[in-house]
N, C-alpha and C. Protein backbone atom coordinates (compact mmCIF):
# COMPACT_ATOMS: atom_id res chain seq x y z
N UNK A 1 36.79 -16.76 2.92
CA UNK A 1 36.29 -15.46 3.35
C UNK A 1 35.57 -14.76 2.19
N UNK A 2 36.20 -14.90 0.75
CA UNK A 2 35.63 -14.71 -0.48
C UNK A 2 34.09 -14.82 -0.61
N UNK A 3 33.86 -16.00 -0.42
CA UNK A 3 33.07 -16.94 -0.28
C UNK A 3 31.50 -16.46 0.54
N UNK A 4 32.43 -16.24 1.62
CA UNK A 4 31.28 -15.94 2.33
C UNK A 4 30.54 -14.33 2.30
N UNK A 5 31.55 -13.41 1.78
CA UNK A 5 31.29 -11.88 1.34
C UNK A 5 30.23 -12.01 0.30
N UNK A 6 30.55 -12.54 -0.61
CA UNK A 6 29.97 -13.42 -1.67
C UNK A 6 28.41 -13.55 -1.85
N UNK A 7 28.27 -14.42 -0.73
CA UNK A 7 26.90 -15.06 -0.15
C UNK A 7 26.23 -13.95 0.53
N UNK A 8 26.82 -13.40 1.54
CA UNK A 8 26.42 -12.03 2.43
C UNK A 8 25.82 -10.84 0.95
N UNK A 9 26.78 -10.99 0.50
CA UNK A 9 26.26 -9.67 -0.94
C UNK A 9 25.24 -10.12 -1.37
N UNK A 10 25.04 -11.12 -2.28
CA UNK A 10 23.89 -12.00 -2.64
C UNK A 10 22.68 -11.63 -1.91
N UNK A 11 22.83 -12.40 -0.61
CA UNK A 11 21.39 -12.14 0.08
C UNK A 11 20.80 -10.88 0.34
N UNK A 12 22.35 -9.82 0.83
CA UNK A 12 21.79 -8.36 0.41
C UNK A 12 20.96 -7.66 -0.36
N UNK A 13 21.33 -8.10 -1.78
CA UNK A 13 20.88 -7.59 -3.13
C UNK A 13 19.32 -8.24 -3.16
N UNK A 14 19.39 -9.45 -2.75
CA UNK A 14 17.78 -10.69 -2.81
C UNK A 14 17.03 -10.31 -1.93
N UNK A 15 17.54 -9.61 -0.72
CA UNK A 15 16.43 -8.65 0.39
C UNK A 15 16.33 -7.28 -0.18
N UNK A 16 17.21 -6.49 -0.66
CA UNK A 16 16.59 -5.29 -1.27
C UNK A 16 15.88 -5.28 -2.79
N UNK A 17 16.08 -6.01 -3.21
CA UNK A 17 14.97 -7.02 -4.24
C UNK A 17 13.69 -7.05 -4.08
N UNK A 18 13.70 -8.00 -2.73
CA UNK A 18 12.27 -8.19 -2.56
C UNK A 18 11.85 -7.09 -2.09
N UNK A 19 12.51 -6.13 -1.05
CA UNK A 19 11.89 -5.16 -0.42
C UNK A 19 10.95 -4.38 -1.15
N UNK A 20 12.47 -3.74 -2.67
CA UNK A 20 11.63 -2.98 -3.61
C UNK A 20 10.51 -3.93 -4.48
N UNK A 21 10.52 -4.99 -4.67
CA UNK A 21 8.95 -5.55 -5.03
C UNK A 21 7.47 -5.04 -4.12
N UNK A 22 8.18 -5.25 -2.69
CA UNK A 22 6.78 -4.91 -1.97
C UNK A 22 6.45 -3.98 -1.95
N UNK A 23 7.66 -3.11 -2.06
CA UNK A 23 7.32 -1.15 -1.55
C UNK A 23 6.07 -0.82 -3.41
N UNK A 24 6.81 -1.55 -4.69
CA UNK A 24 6.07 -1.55 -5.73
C UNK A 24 5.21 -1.68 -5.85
N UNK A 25 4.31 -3.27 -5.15
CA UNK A 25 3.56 -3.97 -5.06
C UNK A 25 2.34 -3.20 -4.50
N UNK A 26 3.07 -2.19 -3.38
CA UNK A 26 1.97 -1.61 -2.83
C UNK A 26 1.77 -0.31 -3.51
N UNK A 27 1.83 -0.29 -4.26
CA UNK A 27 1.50 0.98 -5.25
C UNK A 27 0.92 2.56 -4.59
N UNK A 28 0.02 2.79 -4.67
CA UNK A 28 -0.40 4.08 -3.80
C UNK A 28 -1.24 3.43 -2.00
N UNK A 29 -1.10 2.62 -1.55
CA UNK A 29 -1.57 2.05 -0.15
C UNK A 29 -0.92 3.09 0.56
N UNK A 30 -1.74 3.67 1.25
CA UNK A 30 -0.98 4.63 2.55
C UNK A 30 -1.11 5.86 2.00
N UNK A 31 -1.15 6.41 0.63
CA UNK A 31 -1.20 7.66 0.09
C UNK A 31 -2.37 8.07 0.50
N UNK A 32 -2.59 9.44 1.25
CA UNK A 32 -3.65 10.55 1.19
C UNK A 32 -3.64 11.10 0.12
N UNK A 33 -5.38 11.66 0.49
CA UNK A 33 -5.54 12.66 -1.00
C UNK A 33 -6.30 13.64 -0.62
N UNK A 34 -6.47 14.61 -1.43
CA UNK A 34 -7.70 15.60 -1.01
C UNK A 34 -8.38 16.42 -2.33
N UNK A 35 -9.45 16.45 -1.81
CA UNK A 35 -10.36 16.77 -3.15
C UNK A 35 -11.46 17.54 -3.10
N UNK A 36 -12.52 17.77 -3.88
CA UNK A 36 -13.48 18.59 -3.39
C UNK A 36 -14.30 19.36 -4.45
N UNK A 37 -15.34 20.12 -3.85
CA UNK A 37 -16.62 20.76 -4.52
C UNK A 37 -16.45 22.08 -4.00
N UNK A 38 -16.31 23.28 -4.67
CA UNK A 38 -16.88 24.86 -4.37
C UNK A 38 -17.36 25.27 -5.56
N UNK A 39 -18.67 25.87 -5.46
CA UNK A 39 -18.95 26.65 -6.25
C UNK A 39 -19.75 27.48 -5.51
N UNK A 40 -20.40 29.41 -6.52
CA UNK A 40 -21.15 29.63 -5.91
C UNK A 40 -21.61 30.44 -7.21
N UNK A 41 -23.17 30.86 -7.00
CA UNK A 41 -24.05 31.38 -7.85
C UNK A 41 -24.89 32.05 -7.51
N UNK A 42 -25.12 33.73 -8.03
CA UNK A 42 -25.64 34.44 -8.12
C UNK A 42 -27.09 34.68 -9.04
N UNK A 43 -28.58 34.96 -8.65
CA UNK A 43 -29.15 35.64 -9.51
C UNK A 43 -30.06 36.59 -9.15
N UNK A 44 -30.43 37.19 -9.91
CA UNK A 44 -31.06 38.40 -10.29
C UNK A 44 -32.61 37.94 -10.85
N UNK A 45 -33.96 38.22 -10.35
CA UNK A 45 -35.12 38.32 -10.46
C UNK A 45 -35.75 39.14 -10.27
N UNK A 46 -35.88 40.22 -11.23
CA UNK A 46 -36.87 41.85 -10.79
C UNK A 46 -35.52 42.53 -10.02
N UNK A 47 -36.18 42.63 -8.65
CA UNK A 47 -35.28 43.80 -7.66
C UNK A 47 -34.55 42.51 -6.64
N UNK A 48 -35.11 41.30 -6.69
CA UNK A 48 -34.78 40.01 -5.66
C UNK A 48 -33.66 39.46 -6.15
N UNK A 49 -32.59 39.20 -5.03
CA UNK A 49 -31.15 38.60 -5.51
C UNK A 49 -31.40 37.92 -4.53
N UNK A 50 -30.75 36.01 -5.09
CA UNK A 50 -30.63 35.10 -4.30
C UNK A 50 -29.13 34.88 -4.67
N UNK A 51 -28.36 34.36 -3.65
CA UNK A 51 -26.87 34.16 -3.76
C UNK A 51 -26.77 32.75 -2.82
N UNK A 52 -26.12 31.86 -3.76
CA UNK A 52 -26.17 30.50 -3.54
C UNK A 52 -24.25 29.69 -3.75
N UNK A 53 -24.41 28.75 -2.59
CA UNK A 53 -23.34 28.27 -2.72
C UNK A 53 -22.73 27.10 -1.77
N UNK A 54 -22.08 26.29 -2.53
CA UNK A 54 -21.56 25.59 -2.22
C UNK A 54 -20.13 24.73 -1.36
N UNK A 55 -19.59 24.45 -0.65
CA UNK A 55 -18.44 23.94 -0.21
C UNK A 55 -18.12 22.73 0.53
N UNK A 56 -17.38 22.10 -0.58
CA UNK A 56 -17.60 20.46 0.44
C UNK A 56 -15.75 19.78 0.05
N UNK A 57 -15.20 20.22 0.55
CA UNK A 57 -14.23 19.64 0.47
C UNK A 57 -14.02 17.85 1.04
N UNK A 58 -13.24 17.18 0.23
CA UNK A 58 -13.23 15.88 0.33
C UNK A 58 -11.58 15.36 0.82
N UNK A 59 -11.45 14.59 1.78
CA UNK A 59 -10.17 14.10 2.04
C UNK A 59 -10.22 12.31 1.71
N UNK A 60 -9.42 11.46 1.60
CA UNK A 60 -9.48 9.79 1.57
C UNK A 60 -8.06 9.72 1.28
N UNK A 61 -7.62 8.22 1.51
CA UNK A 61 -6.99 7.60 1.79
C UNK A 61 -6.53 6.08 1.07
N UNK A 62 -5.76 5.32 0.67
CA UNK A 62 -5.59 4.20 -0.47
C UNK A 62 -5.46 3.15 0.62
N UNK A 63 -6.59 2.58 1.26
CA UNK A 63 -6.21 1.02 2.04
C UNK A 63 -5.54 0.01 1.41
N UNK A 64 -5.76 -0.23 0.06
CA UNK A 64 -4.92 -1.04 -0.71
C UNK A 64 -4.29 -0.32 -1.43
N UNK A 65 -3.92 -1.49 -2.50
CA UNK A 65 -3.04 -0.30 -4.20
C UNK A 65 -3.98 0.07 -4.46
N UNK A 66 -5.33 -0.71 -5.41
CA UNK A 66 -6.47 -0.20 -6.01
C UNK A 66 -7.73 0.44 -5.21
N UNK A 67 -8.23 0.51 -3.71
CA UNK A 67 -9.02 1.02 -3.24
C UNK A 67 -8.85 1.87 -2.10
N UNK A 68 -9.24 3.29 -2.49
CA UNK A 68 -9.93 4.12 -1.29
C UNK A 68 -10.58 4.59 -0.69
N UNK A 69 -10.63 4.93 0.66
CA UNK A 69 -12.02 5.74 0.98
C UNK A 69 -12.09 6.95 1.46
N UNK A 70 -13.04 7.76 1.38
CA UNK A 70 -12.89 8.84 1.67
C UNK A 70 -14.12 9.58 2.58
N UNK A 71 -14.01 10.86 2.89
CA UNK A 71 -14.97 11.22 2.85
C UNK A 71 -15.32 12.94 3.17
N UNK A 72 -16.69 13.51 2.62
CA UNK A 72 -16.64 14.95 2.38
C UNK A 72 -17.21 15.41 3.71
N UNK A 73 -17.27 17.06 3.98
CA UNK A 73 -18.07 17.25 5.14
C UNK A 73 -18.06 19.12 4.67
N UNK A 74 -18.88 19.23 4.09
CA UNK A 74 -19.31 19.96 3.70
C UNK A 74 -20.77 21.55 3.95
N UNK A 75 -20.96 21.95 3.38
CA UNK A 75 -22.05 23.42 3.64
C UNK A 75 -22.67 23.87 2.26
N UNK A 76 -23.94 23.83 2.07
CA UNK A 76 -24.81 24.33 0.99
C UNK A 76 -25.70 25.32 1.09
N UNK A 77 -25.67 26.32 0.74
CA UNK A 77 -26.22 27.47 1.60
C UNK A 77 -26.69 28.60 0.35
N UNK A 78 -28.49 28.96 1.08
CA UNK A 78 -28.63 30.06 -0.35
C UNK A 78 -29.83 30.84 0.20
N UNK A 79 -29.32 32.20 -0.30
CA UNK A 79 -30.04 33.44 0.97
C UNK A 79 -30.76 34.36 -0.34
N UNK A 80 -31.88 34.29 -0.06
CA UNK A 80 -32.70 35.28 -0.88
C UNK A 80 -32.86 36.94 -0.42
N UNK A 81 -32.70 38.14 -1.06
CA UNK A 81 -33.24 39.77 -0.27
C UNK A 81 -34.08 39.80 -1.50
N UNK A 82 -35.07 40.75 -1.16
CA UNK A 82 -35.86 41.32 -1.91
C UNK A 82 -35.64 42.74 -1.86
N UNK A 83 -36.41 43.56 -2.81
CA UNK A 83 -35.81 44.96 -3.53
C UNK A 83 -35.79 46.19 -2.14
N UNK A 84 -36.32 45.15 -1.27
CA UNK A 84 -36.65 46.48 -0.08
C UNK A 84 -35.28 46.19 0.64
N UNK A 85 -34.32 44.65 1.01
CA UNK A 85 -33.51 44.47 1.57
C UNK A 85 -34.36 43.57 2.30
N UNK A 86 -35.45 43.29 2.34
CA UNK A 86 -36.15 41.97 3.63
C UNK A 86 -35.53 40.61 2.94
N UNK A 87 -35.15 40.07 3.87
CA UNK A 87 -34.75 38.22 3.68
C UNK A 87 -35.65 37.92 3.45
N UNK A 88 -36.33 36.91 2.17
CA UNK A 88 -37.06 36.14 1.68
C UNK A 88 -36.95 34.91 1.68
N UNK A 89 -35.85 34.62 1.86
CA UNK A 89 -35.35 32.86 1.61
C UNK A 89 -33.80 32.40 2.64
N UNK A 90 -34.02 32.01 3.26
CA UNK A 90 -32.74 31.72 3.92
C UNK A 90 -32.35 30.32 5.03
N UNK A 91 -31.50 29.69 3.83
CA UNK A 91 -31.48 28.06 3.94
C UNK A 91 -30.25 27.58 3.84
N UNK A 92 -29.88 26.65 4.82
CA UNK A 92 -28.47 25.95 4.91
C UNK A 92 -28.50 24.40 5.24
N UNK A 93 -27.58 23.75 4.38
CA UNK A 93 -27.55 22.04 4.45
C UNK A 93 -26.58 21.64 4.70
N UNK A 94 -26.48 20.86 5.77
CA UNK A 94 -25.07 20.36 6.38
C UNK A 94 -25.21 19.12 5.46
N UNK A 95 -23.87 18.84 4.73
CA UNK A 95 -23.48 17.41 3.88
C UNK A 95 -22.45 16.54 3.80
N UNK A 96 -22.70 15.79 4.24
CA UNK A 96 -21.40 14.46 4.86
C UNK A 96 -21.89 13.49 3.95
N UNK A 97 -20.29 13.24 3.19
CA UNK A 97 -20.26 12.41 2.03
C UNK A 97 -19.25 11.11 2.14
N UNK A 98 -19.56 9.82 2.96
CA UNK A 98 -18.28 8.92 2.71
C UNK A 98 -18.67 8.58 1.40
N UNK A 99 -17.26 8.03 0.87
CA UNK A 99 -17.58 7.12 -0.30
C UNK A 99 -16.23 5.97 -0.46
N UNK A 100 -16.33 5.39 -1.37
CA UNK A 100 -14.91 4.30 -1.77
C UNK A 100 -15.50 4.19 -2.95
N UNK A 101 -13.98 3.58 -3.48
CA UNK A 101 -13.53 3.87 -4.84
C UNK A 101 -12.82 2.63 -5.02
N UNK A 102 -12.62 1.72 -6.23
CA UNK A 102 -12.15 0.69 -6.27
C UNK A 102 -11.74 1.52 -8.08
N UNK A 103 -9.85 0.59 -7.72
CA UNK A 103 -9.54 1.15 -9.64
C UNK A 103 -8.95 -0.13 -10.58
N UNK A 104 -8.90 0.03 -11.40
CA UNK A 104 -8.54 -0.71 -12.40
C UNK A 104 -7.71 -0.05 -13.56
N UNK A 105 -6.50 -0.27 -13.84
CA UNK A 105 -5.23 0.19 -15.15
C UNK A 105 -5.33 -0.10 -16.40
N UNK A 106 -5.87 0.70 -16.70
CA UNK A 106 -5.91 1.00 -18.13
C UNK A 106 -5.01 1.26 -19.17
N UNK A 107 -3.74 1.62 -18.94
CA UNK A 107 -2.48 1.85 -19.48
C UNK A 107 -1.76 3.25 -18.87
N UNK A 108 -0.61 3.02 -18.76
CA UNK A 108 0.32 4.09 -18.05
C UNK A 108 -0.55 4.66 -16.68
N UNK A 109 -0.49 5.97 -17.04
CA UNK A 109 -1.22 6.69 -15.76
C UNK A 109 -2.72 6.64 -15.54
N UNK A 110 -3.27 6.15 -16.62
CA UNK A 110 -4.64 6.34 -17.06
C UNK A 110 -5.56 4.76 -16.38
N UNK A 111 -6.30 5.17 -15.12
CA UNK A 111 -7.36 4.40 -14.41
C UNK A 111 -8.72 4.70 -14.65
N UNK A 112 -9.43 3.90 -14.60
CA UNK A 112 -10.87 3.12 -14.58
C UNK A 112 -11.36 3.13 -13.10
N UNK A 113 -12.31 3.47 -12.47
CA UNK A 113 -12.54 3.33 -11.17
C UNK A 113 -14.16 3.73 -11.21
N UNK A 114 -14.35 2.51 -10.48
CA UNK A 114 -16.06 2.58 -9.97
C UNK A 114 -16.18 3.15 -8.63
N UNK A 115 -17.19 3.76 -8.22
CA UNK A 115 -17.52 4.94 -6.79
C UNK A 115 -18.64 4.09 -6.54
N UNK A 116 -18.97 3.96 -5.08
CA UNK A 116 -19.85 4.21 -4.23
C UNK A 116 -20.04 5.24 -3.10
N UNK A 117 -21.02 5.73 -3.12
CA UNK A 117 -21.34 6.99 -2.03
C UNK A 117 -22.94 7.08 -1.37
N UNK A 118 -22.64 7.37 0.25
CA UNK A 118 -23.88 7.55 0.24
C UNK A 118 -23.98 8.84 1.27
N UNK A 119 -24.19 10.07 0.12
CA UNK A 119 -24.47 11.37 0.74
C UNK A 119 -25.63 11.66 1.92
N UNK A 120 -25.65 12.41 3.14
CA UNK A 120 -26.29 12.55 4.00
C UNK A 120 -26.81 14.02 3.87
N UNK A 121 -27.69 14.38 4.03
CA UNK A 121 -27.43 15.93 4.25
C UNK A 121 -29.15 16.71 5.25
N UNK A 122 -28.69 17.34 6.01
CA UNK A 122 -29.57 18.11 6.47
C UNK A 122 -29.74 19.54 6.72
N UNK A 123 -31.10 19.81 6.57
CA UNK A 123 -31.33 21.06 6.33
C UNK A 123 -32.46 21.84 6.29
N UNK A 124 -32.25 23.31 7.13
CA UNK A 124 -32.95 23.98 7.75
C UNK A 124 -32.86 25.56 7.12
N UNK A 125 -34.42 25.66 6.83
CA UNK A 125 -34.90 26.72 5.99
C UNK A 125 -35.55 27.79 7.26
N UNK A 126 -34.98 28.93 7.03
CA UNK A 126 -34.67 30.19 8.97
C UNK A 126 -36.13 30.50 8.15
N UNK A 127 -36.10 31.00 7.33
CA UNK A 127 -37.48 31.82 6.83
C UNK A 127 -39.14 30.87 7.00
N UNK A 128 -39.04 29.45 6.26
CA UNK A 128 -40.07 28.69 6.59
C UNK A 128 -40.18 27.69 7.46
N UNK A 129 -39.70 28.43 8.54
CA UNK A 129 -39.30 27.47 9.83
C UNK A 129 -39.34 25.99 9.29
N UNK A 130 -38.48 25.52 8.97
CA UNK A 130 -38.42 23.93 8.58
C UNK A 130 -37.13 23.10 8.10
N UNK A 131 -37.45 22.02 8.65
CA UNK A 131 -36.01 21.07 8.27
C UNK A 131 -36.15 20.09 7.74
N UNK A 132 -34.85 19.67 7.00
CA UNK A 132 -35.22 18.88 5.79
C UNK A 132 -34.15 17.51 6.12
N UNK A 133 -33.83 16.70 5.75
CA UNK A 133 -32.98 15.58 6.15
C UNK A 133 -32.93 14.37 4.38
N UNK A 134 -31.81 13.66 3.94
CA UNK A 134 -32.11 13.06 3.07
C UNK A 134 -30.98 12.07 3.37
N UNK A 135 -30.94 11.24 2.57
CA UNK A 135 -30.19 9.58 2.52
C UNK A 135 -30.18 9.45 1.17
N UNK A 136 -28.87 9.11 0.61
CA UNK A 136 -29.02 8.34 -1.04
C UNK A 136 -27.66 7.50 -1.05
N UNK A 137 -27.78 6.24 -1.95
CA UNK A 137 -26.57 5.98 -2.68
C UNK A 137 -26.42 6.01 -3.89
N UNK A 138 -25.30 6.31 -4.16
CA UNK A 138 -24.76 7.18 -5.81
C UNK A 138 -24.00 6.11 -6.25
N UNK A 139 -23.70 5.49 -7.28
CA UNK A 139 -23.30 5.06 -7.76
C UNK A 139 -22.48 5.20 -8.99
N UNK A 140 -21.11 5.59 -9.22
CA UNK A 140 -20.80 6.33 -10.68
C UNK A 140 -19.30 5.77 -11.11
N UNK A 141 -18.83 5.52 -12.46
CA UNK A 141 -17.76 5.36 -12.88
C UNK A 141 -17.32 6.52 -13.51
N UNK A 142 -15.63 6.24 -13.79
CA UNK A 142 -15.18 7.58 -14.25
C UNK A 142 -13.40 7.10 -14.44
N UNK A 143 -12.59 7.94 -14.73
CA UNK A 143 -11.80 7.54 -15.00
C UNK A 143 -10.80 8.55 -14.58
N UNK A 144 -9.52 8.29 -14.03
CA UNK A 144 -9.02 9.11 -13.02
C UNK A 144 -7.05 9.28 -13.96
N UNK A 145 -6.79 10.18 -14.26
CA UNK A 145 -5.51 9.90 -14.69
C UNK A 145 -4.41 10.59 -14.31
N UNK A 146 -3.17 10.23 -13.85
CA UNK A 146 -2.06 10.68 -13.03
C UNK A 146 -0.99 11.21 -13.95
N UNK A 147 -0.97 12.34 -13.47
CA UNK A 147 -0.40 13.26 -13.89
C UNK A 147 0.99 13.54 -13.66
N UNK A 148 0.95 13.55 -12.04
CA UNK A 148 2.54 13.54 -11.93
C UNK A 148 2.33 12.74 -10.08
N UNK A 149 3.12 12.67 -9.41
CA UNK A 149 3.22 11.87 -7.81
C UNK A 149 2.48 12.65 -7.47
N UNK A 150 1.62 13.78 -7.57
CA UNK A 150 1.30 14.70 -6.33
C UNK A 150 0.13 14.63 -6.75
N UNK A 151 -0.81 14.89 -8.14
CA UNK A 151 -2.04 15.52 -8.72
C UNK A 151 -2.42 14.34 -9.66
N UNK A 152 -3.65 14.27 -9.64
CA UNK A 152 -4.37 13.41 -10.60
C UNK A 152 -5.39 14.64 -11.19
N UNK A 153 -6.17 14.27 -13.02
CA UNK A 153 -7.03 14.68 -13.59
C UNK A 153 -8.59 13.55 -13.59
N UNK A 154 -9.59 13.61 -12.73
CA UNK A 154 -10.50 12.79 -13.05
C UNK A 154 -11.89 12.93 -13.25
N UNK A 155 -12.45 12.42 -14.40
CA UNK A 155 -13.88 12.47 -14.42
C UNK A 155 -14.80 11.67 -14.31
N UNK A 156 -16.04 11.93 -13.69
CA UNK A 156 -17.41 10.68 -13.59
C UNK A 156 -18.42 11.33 -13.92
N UNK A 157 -18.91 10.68 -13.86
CA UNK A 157 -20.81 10.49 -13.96
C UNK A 157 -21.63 9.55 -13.90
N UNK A 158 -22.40 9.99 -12.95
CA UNK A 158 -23.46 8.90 -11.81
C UNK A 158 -24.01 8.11 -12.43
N UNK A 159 -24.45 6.93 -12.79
CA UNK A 159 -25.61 5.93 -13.43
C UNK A 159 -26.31 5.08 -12.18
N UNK A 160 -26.15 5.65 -11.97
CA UNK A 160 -27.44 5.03 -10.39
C UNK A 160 -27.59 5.98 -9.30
N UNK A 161 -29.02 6.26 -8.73
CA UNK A 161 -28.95 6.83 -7.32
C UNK A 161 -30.05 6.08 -6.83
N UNK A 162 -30.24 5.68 -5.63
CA UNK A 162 -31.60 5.82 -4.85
C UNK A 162 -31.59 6.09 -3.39
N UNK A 163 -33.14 6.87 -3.01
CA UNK A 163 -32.52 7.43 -1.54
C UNK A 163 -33.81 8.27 -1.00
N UNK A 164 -33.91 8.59 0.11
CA UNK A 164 -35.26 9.47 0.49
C UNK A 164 -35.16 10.19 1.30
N UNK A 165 -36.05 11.35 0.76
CA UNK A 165 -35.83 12.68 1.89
C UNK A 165 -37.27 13.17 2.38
N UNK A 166 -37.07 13.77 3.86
CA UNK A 166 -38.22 14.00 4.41
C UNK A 166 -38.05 15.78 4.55
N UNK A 167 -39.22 16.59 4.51
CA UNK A 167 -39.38 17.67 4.66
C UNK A 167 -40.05 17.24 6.40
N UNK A 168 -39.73 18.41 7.28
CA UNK A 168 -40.49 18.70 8.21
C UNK A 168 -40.93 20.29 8.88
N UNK A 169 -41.62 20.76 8.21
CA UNK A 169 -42.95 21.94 8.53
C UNK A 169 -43.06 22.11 10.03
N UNK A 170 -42.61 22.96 11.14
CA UNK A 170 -42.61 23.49 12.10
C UNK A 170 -43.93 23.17 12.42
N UNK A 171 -45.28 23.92 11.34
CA UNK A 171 -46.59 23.00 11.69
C UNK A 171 -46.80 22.61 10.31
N UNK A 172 -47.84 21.59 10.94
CA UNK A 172 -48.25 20.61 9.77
C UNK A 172 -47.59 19.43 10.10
N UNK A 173 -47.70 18.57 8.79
CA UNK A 173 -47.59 17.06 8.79
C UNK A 173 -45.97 16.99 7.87
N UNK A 174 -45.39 16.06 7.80
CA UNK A 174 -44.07 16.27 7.59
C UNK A 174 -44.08 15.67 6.09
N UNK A 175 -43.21 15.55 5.14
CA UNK A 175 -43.09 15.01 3.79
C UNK A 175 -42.24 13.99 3.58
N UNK A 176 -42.65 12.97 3.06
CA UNK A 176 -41.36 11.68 3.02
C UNK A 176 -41.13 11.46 1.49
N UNK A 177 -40.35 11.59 0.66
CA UNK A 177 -40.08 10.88 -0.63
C UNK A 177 -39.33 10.13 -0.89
N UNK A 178 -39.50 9.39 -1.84
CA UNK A 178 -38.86 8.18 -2.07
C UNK A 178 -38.09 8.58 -3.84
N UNK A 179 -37.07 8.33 -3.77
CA UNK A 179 -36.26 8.69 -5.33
C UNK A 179 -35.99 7.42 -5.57
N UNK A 180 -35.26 6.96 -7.13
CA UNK A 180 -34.99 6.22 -7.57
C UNK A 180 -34.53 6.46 -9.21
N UNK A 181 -33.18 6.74 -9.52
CA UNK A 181 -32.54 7.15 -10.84
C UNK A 181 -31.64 5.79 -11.30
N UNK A 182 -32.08 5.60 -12.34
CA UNK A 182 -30.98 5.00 -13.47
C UNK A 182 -30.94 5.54 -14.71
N UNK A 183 -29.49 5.15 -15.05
CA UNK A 183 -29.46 6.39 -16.36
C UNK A 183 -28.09 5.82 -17.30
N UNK A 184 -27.41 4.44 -17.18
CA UNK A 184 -26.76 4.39 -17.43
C UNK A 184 -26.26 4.65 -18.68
N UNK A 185 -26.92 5.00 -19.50
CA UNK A 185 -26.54 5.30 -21.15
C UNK A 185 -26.58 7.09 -21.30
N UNK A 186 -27.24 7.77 -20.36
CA UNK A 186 -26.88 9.09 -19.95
C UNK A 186 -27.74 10.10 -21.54
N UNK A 187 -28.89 9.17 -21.22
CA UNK A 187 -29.73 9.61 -23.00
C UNK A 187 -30.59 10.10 -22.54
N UNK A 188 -31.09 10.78 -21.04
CA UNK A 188 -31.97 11.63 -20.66
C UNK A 188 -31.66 12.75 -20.93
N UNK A 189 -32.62 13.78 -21.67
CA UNK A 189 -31.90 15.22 -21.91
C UNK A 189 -31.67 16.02 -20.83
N UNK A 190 -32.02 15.99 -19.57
CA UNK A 190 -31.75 16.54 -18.16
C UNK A 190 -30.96 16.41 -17.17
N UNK A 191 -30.44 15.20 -17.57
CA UNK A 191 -29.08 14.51 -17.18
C UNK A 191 -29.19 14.62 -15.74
N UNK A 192 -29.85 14.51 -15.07
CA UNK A 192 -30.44 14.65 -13.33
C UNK A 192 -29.36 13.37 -13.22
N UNK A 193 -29.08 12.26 -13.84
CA UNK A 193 -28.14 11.08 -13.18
C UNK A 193 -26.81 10.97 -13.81
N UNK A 194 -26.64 11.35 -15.15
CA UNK A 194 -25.88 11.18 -15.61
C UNK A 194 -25.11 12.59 -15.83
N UNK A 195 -24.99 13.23 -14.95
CA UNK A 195 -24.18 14.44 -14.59
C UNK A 195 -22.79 14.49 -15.03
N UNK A 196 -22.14 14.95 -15.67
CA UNK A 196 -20.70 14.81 -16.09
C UNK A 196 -19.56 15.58 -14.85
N UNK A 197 -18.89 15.54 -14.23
CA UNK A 197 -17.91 15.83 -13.52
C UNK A 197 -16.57 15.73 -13.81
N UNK A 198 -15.79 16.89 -13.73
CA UNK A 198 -14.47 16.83 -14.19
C UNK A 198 -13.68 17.77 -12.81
N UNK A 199 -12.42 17.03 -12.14
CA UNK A 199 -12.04 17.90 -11.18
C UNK A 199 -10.34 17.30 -11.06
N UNK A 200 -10.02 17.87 -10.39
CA UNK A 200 -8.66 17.49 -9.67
C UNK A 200 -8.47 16.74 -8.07
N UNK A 201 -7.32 15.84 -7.64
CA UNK A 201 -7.03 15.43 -6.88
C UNK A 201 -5.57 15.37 -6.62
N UNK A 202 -5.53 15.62 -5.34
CA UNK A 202 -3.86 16.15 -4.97
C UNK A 202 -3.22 15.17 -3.89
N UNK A 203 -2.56 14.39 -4.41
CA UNK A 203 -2.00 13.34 -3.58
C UNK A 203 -0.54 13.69 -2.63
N UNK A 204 -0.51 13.28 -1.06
CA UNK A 204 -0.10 13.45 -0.61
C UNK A 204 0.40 12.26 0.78
């Protein structure tokens, strides 16, 4: 009877063993997160104030240990008055951002992770009757470090974009451009690609 308690314990301990290997194994898989962009900005020209701003909050998810995806859905918006109080400028961009993220461990809490994204956004100017529409993929590394189970500290900056946006003029003929940024050494003094970003992420 010894014997067999014995064996029964054993295999106990060798299934909650393995269990906690897998529950380990899977490291953050299944963890949500949420993240995001607000800002907003004010200026002053003569008697003309334009007030500008941003909001794009980001949610994703860990399909594996090392990769997630996510994505933003966001509002960009910036309204010009002039000294009399007449609207001069008044423009809003709807912006939907998936992206994924693949990471790599660097020591303790501290990850390595490459981004792909490819921002959408459209947008319609009330004052010059016209709408605008664009497509890009972003490309950026950065490095993400965990702080405690709930919050991470992480920063990037882009070294690749390409992507094209069309203007369309109520009348007239419409505008198509074509972009194309690399920047990986981030030695342009305008830093249009190599943008530095520093934010938080709150795991849940």
């Amino acid at each position: 009877m010894k014997k067999i308690l014995l064996v029964a314990a054993l295999a106990l301990v060798g299934l909650t063993a393995n269990a906690q290997d897998k529950k380990e194994n899977k490291g953050l898989q299944g963890t949500w997160w949420v993240a995001g962009q607000v800002s907003f900005n004010s200026q002053k020209t003569g008697t003309a104030k334009t007030d500008s701003n941003m909001i794009l909050p980001i949610v994703g998810t860990f399909i594996t240990p090392s990769v997630t995806v996510g994505i933003g859905v966001g509002d960009i918006s910036s309204k010009t008055v002039n000294g009399a109080g007449i609207t001069t400028g008044d423009a809003s961009t709807l912006v939907i951002k998936p992206l994924v993220r693949k990471y790599w461990n660097v020591s303790g809490g501290l990850f390595f992770y490459g981004q792909a994204a490819l921002p959408i956004m459209m947008g319609k100017d009330k004052i010059a009757d016209s709408k605008s529409s664009s497509v890009a993929l972003e490309l950026a590394p950065g490095f993400d470090y965990v702080v405690n189970k709930w919050m991470t500290v992480e920063t990037s900056f882009s070294i690749f974009s390409v992507g094209s946006s069309t203007d369309t003029p109520s009348v007239g003929d419409k505008t198509t451009t074509f972009n194309f940024s690399a920047n990986p050494m981030n030695s342009v003094a305008d830093r249009q690609v190599g943008n530095l970003q520093v934010g938080v992420k709150f795991l849940f």
